[in-house]
PDB file of N, CA and C in Angstrom:
ATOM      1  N   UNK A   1       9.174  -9.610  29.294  1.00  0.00           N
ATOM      2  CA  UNK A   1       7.827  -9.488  28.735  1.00  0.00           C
ATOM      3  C   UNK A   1       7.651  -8.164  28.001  1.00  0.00           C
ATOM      4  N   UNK A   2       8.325  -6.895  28.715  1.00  0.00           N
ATOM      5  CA  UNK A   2       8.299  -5.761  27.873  1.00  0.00           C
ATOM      6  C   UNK A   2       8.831  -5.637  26.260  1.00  0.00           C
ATOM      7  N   UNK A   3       9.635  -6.513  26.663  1.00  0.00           N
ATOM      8  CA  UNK A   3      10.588  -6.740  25.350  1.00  0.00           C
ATOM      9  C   UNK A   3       9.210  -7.466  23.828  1.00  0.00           C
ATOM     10  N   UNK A   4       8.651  -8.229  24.534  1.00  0.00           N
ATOM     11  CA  UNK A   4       7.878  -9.054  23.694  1.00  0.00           C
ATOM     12  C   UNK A   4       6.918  -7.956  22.922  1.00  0.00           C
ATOM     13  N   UNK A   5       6.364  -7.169  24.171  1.00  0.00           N
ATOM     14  CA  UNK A   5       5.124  -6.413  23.890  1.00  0.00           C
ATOM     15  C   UNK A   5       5.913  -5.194  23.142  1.00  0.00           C
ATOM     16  N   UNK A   6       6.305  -5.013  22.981  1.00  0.00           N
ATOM     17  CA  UNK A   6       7.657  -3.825  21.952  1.00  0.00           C
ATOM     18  C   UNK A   6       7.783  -4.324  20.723  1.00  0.00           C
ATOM     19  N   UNK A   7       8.143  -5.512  20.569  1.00  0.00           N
ATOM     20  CA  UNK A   7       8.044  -5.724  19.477  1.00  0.00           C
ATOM     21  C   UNK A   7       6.953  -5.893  18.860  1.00  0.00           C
ATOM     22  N   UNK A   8       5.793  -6.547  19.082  1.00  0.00           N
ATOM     23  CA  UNK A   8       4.531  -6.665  18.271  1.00  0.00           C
ATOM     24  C   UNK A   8       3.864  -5.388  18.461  1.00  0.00           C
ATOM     25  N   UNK A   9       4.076  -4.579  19.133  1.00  0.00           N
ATOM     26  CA  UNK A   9       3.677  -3.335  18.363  1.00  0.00           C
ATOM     27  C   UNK A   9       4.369  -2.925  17.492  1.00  0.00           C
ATOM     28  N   UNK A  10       5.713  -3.051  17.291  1.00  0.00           N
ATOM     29  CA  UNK A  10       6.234  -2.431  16.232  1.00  0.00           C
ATOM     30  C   UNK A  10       6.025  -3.160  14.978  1.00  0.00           C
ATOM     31  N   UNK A  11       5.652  -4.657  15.098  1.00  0.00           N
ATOM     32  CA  UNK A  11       5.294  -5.580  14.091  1.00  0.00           C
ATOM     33  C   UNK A  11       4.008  -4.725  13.642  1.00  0.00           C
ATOM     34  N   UNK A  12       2.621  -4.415  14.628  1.00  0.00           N
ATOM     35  CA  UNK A  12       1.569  -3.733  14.463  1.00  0.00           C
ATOM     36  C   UNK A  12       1.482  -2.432  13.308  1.00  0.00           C
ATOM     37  N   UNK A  13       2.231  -1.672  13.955  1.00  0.00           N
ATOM     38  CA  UNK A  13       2.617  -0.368  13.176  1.00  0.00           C
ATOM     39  C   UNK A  13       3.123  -0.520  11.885  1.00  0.00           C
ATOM     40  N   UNK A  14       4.014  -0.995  11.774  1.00  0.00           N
ATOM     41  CA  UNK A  14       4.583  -1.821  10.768  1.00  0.00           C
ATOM     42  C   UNK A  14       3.493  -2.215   9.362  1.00  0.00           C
ATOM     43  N   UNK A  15       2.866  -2.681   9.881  1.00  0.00           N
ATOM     44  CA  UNK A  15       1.858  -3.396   8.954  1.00  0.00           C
ATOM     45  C   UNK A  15       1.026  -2.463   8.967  1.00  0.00           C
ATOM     46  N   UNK A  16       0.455  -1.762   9.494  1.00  0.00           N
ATOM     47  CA  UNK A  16      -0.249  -0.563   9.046  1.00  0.00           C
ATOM     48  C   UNK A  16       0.196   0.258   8.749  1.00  0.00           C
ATOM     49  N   UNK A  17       1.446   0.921   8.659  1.00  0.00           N
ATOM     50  CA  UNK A  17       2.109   1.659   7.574  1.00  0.00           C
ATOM     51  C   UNK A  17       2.291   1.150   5.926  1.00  0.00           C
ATOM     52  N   UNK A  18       2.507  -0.235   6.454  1.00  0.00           N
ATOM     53  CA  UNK A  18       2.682  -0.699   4.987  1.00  0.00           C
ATOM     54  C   UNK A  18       1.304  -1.042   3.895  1.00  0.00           C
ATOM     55  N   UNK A  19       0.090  -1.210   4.937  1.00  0.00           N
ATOM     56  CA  UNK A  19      -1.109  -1.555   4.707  1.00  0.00           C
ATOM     57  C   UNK A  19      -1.530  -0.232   4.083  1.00  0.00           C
ATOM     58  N   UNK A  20      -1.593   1.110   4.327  1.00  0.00           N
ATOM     59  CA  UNK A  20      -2.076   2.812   4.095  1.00  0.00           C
ATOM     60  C   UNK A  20      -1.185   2.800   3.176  1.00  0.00           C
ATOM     61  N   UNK A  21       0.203   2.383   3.029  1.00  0.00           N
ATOM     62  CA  UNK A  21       0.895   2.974   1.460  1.00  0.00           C
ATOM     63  C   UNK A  21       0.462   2.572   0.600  1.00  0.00           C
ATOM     64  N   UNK A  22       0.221   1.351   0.402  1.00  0.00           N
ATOM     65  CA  UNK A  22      -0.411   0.439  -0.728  1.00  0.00           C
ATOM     66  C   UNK A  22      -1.730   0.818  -0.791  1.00  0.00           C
ATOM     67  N   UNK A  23      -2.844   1.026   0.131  1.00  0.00           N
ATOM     68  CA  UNK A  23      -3.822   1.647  -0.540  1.00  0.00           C
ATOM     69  C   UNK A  23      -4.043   3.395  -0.679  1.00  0.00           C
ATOM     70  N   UNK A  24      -3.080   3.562  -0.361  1.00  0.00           N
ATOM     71  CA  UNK A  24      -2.764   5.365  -0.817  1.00  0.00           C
ATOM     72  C   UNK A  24      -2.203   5.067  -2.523  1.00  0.00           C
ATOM     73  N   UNK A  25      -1.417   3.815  -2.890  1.00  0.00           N
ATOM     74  CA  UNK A  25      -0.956   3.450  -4.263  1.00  0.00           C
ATOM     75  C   UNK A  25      -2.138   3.525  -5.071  1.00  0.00           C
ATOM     76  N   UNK A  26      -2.466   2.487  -4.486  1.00  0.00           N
ATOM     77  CA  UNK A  26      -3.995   1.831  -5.121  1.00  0.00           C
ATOM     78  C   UNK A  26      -4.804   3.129  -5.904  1.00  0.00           C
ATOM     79  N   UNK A  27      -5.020   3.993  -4.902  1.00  0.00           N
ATOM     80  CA  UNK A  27      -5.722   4.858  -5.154  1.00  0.00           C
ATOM     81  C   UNK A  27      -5.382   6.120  -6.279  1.00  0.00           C
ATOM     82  N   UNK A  28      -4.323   6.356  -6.203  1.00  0.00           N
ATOM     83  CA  UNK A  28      -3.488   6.734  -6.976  1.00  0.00           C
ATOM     84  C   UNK A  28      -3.768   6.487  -8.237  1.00  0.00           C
ATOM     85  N   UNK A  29      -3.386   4.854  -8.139  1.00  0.00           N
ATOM     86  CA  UNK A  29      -3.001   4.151  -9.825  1.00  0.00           C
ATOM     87  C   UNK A  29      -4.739   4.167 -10.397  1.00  0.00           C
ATOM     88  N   UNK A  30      -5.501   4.488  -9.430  1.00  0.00           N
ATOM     89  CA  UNK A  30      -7.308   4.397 -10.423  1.00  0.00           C
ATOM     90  C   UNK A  30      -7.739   5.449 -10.722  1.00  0.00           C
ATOM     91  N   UNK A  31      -6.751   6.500 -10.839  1.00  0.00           N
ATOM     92  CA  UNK A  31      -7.046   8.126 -10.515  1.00  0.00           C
ATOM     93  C   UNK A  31      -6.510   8.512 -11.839  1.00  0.00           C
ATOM     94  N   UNK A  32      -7.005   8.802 -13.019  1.00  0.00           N
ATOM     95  CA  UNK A  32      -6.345   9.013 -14.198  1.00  0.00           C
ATOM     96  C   UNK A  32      -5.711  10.546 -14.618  1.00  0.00           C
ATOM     97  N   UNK A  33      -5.748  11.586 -13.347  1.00  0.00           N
ATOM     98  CA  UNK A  33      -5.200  12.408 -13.356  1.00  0.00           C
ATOM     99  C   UNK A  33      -4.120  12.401 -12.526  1.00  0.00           C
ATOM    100  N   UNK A  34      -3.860  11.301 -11.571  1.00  0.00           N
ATOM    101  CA  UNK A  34      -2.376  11.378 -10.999  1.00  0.00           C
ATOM    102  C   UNK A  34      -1.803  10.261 -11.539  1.00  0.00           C
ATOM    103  N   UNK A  35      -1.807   9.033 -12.334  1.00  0.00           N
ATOM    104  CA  UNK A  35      -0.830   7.856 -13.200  1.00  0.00           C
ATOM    105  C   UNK A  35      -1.447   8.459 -14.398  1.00  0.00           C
ATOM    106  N   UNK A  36      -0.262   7.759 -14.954  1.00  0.00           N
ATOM    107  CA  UNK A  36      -0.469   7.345 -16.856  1.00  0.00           C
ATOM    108  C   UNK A  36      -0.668   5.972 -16.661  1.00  0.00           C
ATOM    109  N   UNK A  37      -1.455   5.480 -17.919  1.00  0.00           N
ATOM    110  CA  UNK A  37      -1.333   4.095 -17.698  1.00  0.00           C
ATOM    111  C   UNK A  37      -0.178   3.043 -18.119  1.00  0.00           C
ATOM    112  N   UNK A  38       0.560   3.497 -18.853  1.00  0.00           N
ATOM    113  CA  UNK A  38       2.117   3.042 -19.008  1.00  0.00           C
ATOM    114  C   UNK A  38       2.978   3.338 -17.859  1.00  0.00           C
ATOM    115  N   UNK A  39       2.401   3.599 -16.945  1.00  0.00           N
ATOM    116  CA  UNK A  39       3.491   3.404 -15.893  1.00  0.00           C
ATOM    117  C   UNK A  39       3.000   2.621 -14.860  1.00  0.00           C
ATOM    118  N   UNK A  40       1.876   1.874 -14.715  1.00  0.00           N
ATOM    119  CA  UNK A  40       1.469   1.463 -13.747  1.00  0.00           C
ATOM    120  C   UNK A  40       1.847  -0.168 -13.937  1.00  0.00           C
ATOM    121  N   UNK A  41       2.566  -0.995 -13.161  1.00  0.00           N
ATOM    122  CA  UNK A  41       2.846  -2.314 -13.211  1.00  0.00           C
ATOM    123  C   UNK A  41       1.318  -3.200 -13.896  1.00  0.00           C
ATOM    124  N   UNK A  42       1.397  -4.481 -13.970  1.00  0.00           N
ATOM    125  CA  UNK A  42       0.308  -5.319 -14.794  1.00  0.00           C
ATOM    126  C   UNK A  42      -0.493  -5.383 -13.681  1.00  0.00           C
ATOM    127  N   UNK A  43       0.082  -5.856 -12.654  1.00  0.00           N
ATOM    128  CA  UNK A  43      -0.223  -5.772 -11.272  1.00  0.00           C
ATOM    129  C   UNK A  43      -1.857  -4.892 -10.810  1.00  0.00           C
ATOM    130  N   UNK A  44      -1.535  -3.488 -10.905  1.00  0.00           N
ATOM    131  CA  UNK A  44      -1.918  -2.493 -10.594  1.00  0.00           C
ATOM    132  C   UNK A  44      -2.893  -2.236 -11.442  1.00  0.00           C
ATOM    133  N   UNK A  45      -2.782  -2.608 -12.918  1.00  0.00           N
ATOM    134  CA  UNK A  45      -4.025  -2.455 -14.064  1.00  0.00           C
ATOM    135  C   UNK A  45      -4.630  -3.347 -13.649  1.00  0.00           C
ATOM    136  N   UNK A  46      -5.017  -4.398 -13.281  1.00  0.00           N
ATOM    137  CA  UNK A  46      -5.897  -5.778 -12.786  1.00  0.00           C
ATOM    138  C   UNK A  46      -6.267  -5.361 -11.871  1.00  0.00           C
ATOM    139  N   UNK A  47      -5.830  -4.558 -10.664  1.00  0.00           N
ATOM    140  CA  UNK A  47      -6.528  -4.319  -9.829  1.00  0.00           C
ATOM    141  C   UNK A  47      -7.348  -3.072  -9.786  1.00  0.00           C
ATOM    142  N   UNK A  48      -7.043  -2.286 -10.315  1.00  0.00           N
ATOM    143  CA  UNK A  48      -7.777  -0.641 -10.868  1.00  0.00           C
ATOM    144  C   UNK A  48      -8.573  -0.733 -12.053  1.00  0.00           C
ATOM    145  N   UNK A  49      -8.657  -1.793 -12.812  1.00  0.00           N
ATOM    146  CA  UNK A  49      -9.524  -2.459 -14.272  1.00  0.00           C
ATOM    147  C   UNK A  49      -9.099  -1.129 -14.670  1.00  0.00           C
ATOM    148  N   UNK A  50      -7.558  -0.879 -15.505  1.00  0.00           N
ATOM    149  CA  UNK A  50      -7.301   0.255 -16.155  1.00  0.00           C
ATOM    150  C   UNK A  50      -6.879  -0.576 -17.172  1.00  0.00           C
TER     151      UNK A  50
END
Protein backbone atom coordinates (compact mmCIF):
# COMPACT_ATOMS: atom_id res chain seq x y z
CA UNK A 1 0.00 0.00 0.00
CA UNK A 2 3.00 2.30 0.72
CA UNK A 3 4.18 1.62 -2.56
CA UNK A 4 0.78 2.86 -4.10
CA UNK A 5 0.64 6.00 -1.94
CA UNK A 6 4.42 6.92 -3.27
CA UNK A 7 3.59 6.88 -6.30
CA UNK A 8 0.54 9.17 -6.63
CA UNK A 9 2.24 11.58 -4.86
CA UNK A 10 4.88 11.61 -7.08
CA UNK A 11 2.20 11.50 -9.95
CA UNK A 12 0.80 14.71 -7.67
CA UNK A 13 4.00 16.67 -7.65
CA UNK A 14 4.61 15.86 -10.93
CA UNK A 15 1.73 17.61 -12.29
CA UNK A 16 2.19 20.51 -10.34
CA UNK A 17 5.54 21.09 -11.37
CA UNK A 18 4.54 20.72 -14.75
CA UNK A 19 1.27 22.75 -14.17
CA UNK A 20 3.67 26.20 -12.52
CA UNK A 21 6.13 25.81 -15.61
CA UNK A 22 3.63 26.31 -18.14
CA UNK A 23 2.02 29.05 -16.40
CA UNK A 24 5.39 30.67 -15.37
CA UNK A 25 5.65 30.24 -19.68
CA UNK A 26 2.43 31.66 -20.15
CA UNK A 27 3.31 34.50 -18.34
CA UNK A 28 6.37 35.14 -19.78
CA UNK A 29 5.17 34.83 -23.45
CA UNK A 30 2.32 37.99 -22.51
CA UNK A 31 5.11 40.02 -21.07
CA UNK A 32 6.55 42.02 -24.03
CA UNK A 33 9.65 42.82 -22.22
CA UNK A 34 10.74 39.22 -21.55
CA UNK A 35 9.59 37.37 -25.41
CA UNK A 36 9.82 38.77 -28.84
CA UNK A 37 7.01 37.87 -30.67
CA UNK A 38 8.86 35.79 -33.31
CA UNK A 39 9.82 33.50 -30.95
CA UNK A 40 6.83 32.53 -29.33
CA UNK A 41 5.14 29.21 -30.92
CA UNK A 42 1.38 29.89 -32.76
CA UNK A 43 0.38 28.12 -29.80
CA UNK A 44 1.39 30.72 -27.29
CA UNK A 45 0.22 33.88 -29.56
CA UNK A 46 -3.54 32.47 -29.31
CA UNK A 47 -3.24 32.16 -25.98
CA UNK A 48 -1.48 35.61 -24.90
CA UNK A 49 -3.69 37.44 -28.02
CA UNK A 50 -0.05 38.59 -29.14
Amino acid sequence: MSTVAIFVLGLFVSFLTLTAAWLVGIQEASDPALSRIEDLTEIEKKIVDR
